[in-house]
Protein backbone atom coordinates (compact mmCIF):
# COMPACT_ATOMS: atom_id res chain seq x y z
CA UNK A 1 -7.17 20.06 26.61
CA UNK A 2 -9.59 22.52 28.56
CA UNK A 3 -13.43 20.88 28.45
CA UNK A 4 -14.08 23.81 26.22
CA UNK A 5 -15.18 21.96 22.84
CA UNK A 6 -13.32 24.23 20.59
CA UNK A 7 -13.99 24.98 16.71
CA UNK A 8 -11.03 23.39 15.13
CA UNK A 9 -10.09 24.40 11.26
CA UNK A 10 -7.90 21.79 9.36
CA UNK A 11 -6.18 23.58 5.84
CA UNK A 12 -5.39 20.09 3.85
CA UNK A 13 -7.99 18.31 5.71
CA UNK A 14 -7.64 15.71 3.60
CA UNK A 15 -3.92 14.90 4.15
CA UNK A 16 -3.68 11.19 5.23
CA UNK A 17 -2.28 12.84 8.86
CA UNK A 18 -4.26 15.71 9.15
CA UNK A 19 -7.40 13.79 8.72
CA UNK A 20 -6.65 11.14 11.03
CA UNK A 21 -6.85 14.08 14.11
CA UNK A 22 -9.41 16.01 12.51
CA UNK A 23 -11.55 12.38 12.91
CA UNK A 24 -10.32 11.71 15.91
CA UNK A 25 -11.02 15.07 17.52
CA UNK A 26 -14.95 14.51 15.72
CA UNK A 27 -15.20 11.50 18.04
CA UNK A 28 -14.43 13.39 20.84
CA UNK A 29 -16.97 15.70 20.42
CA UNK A 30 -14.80 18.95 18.92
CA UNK A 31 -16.62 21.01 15.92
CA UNK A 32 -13.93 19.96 13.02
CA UNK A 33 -14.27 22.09 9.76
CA UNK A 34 -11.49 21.92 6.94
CA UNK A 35 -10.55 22.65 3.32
CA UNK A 36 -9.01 20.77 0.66
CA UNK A 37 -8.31 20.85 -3.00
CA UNK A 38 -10.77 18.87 -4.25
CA UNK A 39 -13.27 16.22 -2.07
CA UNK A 40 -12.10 12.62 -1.53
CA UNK A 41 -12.89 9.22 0.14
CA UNK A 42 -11.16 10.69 3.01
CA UNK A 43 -13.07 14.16 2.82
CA UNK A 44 -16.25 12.49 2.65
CA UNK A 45 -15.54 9.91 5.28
CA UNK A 46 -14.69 13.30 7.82
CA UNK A 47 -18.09 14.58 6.96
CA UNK A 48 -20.11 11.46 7.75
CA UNK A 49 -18.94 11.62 11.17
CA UNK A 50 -20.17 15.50 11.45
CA UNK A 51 -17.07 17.50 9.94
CA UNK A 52 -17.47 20.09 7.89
CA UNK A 53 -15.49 20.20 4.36
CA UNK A 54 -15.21 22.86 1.93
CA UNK A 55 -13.64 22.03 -1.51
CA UNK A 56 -10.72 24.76 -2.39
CA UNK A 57 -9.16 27.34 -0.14
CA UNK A 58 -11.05 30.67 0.98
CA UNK A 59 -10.84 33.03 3.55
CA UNK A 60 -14.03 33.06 4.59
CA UNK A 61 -13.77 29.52 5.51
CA UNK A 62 -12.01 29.45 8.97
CA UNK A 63 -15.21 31.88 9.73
CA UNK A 64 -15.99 31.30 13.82
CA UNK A 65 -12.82 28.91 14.58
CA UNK A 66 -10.88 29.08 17.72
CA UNK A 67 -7.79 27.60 16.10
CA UNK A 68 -6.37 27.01 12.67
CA UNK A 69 -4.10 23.54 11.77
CA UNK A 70 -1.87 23.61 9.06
CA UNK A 71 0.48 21.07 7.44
CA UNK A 72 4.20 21.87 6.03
CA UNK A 73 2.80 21.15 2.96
CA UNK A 74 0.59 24.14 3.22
CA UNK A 75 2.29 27.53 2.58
CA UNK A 76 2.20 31.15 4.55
CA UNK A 77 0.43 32.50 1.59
CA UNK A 78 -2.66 30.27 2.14
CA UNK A 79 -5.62 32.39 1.88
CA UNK A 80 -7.08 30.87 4.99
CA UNK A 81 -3.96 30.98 7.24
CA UNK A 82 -3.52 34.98 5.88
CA UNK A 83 -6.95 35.49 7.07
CA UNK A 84 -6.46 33.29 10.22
CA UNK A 85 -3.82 35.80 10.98
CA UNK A 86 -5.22 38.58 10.22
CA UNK A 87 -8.31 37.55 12.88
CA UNK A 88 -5.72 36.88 15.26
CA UNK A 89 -6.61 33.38 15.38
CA UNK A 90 -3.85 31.10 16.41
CA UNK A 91 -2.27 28.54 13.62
CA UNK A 92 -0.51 25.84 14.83
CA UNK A 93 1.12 22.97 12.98
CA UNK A 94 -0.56 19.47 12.81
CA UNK A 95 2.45 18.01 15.08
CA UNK A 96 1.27 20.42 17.45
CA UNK A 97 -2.41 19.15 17.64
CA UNK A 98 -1.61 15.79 18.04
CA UNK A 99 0.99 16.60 21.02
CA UNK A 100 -1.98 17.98 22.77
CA UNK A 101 -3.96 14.42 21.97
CA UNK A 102 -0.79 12.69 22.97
CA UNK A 103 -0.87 14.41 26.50
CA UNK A 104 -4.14 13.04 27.33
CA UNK A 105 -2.82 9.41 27.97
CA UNK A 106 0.49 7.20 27.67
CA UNK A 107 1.96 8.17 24.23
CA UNK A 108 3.45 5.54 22.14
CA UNK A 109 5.14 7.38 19.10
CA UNK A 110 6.98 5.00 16.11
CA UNK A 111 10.05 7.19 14.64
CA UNK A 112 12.28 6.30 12.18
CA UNK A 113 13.13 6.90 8.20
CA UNK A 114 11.03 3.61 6.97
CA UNK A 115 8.62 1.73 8.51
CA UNK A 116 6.88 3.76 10.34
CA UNK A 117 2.94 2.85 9.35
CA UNK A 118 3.62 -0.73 9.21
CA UNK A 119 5.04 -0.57 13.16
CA UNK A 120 2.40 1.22 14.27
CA UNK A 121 -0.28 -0.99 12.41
CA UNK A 122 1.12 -4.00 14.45
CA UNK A 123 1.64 -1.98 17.76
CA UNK A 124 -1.96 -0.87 17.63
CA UNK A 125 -2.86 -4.78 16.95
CA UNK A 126 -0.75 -5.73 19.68
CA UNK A 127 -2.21 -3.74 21.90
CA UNK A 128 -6.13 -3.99 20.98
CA UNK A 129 -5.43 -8.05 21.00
CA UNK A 130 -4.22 -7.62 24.41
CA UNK A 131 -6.97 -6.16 25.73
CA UNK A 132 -6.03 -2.35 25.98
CA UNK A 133 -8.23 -0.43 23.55
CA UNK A 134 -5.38 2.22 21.97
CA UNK A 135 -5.92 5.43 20.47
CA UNK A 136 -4.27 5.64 17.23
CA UNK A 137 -3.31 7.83 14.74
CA UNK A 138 -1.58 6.16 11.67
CA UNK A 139 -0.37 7.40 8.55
CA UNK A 140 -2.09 4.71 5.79
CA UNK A 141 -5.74 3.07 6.09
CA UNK A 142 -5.55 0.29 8.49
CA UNK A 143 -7.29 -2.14 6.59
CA UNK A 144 -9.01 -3.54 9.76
CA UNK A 145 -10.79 -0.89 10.54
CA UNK A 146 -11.08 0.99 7.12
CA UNK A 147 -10.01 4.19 8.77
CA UNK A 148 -6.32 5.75 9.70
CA UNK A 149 -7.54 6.87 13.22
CA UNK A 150 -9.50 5.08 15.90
CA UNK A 151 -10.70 6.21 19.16
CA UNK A 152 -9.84 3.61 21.99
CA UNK A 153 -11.15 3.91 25.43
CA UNK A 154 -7.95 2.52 26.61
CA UNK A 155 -5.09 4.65 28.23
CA UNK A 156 -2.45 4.35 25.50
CA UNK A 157 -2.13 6.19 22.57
CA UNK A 158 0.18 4.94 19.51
CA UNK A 159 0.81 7.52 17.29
CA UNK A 160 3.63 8.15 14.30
CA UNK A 161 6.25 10.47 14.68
CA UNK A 162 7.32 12.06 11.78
CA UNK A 163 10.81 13.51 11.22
CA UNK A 164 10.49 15.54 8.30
CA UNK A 165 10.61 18.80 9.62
CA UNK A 166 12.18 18.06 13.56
CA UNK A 167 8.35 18.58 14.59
CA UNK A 168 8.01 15.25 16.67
CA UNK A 169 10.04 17.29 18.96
CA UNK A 170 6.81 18.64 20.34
CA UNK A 171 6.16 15.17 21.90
CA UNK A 172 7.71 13.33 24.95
CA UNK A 173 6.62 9.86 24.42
CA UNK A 174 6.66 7.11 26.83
CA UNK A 175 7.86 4.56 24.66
CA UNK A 176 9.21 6.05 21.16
CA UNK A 177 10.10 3.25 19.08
CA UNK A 178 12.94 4.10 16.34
CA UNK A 179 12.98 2.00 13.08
CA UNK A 180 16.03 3.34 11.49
CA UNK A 181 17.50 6.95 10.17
CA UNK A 182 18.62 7.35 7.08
CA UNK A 183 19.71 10.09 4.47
CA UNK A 184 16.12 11.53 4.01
CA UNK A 185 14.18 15.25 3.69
CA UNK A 186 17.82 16.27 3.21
CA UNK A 187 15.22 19.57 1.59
CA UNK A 188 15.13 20.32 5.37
CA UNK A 189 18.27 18.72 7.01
CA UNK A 190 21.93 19.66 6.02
CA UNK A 191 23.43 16.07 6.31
CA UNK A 192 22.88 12.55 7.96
CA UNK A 193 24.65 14.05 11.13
CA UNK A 194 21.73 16.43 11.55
CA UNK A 195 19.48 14.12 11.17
CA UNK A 196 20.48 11.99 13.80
CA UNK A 197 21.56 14.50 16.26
CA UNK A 198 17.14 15.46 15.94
CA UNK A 199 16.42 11.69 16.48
CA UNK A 200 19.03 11.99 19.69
CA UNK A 201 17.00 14.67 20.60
CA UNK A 202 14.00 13.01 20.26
CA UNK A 203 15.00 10.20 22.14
CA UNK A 204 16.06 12.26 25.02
CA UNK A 205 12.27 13.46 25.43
CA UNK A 206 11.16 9.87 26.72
CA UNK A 207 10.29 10.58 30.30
CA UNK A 208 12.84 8.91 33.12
CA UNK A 209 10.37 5.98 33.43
CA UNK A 210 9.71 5.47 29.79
CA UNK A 211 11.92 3.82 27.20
CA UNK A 212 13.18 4.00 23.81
CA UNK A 213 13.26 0.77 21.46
CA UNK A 214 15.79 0.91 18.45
CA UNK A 215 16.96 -1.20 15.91
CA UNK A 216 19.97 -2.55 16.21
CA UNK A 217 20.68 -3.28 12.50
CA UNK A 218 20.95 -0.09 11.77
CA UNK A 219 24.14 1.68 11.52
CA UNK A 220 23.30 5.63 12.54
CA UNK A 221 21.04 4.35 15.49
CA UNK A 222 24.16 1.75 16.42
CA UNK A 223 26.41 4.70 16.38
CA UNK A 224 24.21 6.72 18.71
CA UNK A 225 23.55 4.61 21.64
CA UNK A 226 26.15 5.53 23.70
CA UNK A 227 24.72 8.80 24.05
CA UNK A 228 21.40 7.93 24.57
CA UNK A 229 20.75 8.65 28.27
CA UNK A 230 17.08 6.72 28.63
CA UNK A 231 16.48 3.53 29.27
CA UNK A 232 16.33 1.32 26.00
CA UNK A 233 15.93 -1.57 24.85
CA UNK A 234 17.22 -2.79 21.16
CA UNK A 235 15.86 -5.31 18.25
CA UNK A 236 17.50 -6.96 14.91
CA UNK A 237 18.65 -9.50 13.60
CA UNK A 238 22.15 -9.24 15.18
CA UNK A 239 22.58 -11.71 18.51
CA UNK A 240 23.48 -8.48 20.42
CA UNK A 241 20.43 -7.25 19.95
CA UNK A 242 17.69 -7.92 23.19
CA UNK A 243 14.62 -9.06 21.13
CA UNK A 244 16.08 -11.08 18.23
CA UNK A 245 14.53 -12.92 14.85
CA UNK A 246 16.14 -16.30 13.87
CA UNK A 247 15.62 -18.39 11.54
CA UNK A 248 13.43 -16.30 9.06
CA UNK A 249 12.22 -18.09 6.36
CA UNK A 250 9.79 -16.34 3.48
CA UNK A 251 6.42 -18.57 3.17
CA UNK A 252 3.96 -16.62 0.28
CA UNK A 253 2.74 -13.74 1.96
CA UNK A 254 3.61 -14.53 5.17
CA UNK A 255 7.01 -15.04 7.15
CA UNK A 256 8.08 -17.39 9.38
CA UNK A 257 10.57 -16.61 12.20
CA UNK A 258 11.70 -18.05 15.95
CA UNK A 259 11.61 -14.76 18.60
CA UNK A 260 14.58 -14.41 21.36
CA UNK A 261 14.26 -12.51 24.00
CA UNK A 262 17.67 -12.09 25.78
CA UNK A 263 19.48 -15.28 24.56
CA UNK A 264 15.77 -16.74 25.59
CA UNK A 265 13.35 -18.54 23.13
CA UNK A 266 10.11 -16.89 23.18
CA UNK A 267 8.71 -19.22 20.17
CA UNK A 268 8.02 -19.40 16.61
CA UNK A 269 5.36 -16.40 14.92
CA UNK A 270 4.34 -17.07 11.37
CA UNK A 271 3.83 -13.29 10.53
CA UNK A 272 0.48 -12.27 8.35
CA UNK A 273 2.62 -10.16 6.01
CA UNK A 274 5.54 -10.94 3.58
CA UNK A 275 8.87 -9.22 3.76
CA UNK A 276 11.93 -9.20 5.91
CA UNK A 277 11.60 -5.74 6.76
CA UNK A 278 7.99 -6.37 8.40
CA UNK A 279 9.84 -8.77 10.61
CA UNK A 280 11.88 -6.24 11.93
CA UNK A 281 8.64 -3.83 11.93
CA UNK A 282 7.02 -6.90 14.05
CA UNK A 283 10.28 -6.83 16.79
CA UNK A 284 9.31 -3.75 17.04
CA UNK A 285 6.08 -4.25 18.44
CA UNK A 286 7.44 -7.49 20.14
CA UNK A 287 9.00 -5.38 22.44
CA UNK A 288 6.45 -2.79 22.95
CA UNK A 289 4.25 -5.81 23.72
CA UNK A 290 6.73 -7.57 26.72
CA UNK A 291 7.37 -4.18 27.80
CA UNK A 292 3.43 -3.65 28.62
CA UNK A 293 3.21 -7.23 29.98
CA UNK A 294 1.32 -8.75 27.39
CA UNK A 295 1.48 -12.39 26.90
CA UNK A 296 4.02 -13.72 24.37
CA UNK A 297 1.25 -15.98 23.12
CA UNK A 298 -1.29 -13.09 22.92
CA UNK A 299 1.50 -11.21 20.78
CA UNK A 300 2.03 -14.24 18.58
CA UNK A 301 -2.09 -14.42 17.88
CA UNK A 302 -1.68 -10.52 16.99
CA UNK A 303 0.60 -11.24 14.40
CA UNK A 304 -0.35 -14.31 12.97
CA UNK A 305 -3.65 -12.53 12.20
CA UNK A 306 -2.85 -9.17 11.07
CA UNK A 307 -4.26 -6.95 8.20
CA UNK A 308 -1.89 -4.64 7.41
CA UNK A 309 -1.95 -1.34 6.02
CA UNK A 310 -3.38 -0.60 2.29
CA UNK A 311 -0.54 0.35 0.02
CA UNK A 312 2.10 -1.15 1.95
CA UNK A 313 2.74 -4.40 -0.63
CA UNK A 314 -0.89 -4.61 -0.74
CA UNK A 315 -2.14 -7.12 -3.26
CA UNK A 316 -4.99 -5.79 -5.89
CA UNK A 317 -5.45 -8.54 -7.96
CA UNK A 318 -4.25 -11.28 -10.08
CA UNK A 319 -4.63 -12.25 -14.18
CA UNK A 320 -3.50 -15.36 -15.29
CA UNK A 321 -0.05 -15.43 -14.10
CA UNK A 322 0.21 -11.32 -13.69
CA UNK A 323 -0.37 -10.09 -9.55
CA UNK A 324 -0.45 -6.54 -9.08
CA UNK A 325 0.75 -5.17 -6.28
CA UNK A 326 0.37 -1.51 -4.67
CA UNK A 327 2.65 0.22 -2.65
CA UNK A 328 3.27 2.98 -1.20
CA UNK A 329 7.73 3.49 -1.31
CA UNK A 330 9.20 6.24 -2.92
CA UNK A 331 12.85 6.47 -1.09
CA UNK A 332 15.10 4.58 -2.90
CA UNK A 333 15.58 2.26 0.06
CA UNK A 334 11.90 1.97 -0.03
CA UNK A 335 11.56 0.77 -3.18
CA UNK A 336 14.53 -1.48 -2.72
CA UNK A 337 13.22 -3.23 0.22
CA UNK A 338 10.24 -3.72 -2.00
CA UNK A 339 11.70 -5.89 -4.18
CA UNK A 340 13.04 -7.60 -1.79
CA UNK A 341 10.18 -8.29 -0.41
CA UNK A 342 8.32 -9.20 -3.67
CA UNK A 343 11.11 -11.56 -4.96
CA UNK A 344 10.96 -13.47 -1.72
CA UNK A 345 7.02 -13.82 -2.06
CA UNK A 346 7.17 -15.39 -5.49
């Protein structure tokens, strides 16, 4: 971005991604003003740190800005995006705001159908136990830091990519992790082929000396790898896979498991989070870990002491012998992993 410290205008401000750049672009020193629907924890959270929020939708609102930001979920017919236009002001989509963050130091962007917040909650944890002070943009509230954006002084970035609408094609990470790809926003995309012909795509934006990291379990992303022309690296459960989980056993709210790396034993993790699929989420960062030369045992401590993301099988509280637990799924695989999950916890 030019040094310029621009008036940014947010429509949806308090959208769990557009807030997490509107906040992080408030720490940097940018003059943030938004609208939403009606105020929230969020909204109020944006103003404490110097944003400006108005409550509803008005033209008058994007009054002196030097750029309007806009979600999918906002329509053409938005007051404030008619008037944006009709000041020849420029409106840009949110994926296009956080491309421009994204160029300002090594990108780290975690793709896929499912899974996405929970990877990028552990990559950011691998990476701030390791020393390296990321950026991050996530889509939940880290529970860690009470926020779903956080200003590092570090030179990586670790951001989510999301599919929905083929706008992570704006970014050329240099390491873009995908989960899996499944039949999903099938609103926007004709069929599963589409779908992962955009995730090839995708893929084929990692720089020459980046790399991708894909799950091997998963059939679409096994059926695209031999056109993948990038260097990559792949995870799962499978022994073909490069960074492999063994012997996973379910312990409470937390899951054991022994790490290969390569037909090599790294060592056991006991992972701070219940679930099978958040051991695959943790290969994930596993390998983003090894590839930025942190210490297997500094990885392990990550994990072992990790908060998690609210509404991802977040307990709320227990009566007698009722728990209630929150989360977030809504795809039927979601919500089918989620059982899982909660049947192997108790």
């Amino acid at each position: 971005m030019y040094q310029k410290k621009y008036h940014i205008h947010f429509v949806g401000i308090g959208g769990i991604g557009m807030s997490g750049i509107a906040g992080l672009l408030l720490n940097l020193g940018y003059r943030v003003s938004g609208s939403d629907l009606k105020s929230s924890d969020i909204t109020r959270n944006l103003q404490a740190l110097g944003g400006v929020v108005f409550e509803g939708h008005a033209g008058d609102h994007i009054s002196g800005a030097d750029v309007v930001v806009t979600s999918s979920a906002i329509s053409s017919d938005n007051p404030e995006i008619m008037a944006a236009h009709g000041a020849s002001i420029p409106v840009i989509p949110r994926a296009e705001m956080l491309a421009e963050l994204m160029r300002l130091k090594y990108s780290i962007a975690i793709a896929g159908a499912h899974g996405k917040t929970s990877t990028t909650s552990l990559v950011s944890s691998i990476l701030e136990r390791g020393g390296l002070d990321p950026t991050v943009v996530i889509g939940g509230q880290l529970k860690s830091i009470g926020s779903n954006a956080l200003l590092g002084r570090g030179e990586f970035i670790v951001a989510e990519a999301d599919e929905s609408d083929g706008s992570f094609l704006k970014y050329s990470p240099s390491i873009a992790v995908v989960t899996n790809i499944d039949r999903e926003h099938l609103d926007f995309y004709r069929d599963l082929d589409e779908i992962k012909q955009v995730f090839l795509d995708f893929l084929d934006r990692v720089p020459f000396y980046g790399l991708a990291i894909l799950c091997l379990d998963n059939e679409p992303i096994q059926s695209l790898i031999p056109q993948i022309k990038k260097r990559f690296t792949t995870y799962g459960m499978t022994s073909q896979a490069d960074f492999q989980a063994g012997n996973v056993v379910s312990d409470g709210l937390r899951t054991r498991f022994t790490i290969h790396h390569k037909g090599e034993v790294l060592g056991d993790i006991t992972l701070n989070l219940p679930g099978t699929h958040n051991v695959y989420n943790a290969l994930a960062g596993i390998a983003v870990g090894i590839e930025l030369n942190i210490p297997f045992g500094v990885i392990r401590d990550a994990l072992e002491n990790v908060e998690g993301v609210q509404r991802r099988l977040e307990v709320k509280g227990r009566a007698r012998d009722i728990v209630v637990v929150d989360d977030y799924g809504h795809h039927p695989t979601e919500i089918k992993t989620t059982l899982q999950a909660v049947k192997q916890c108790w």
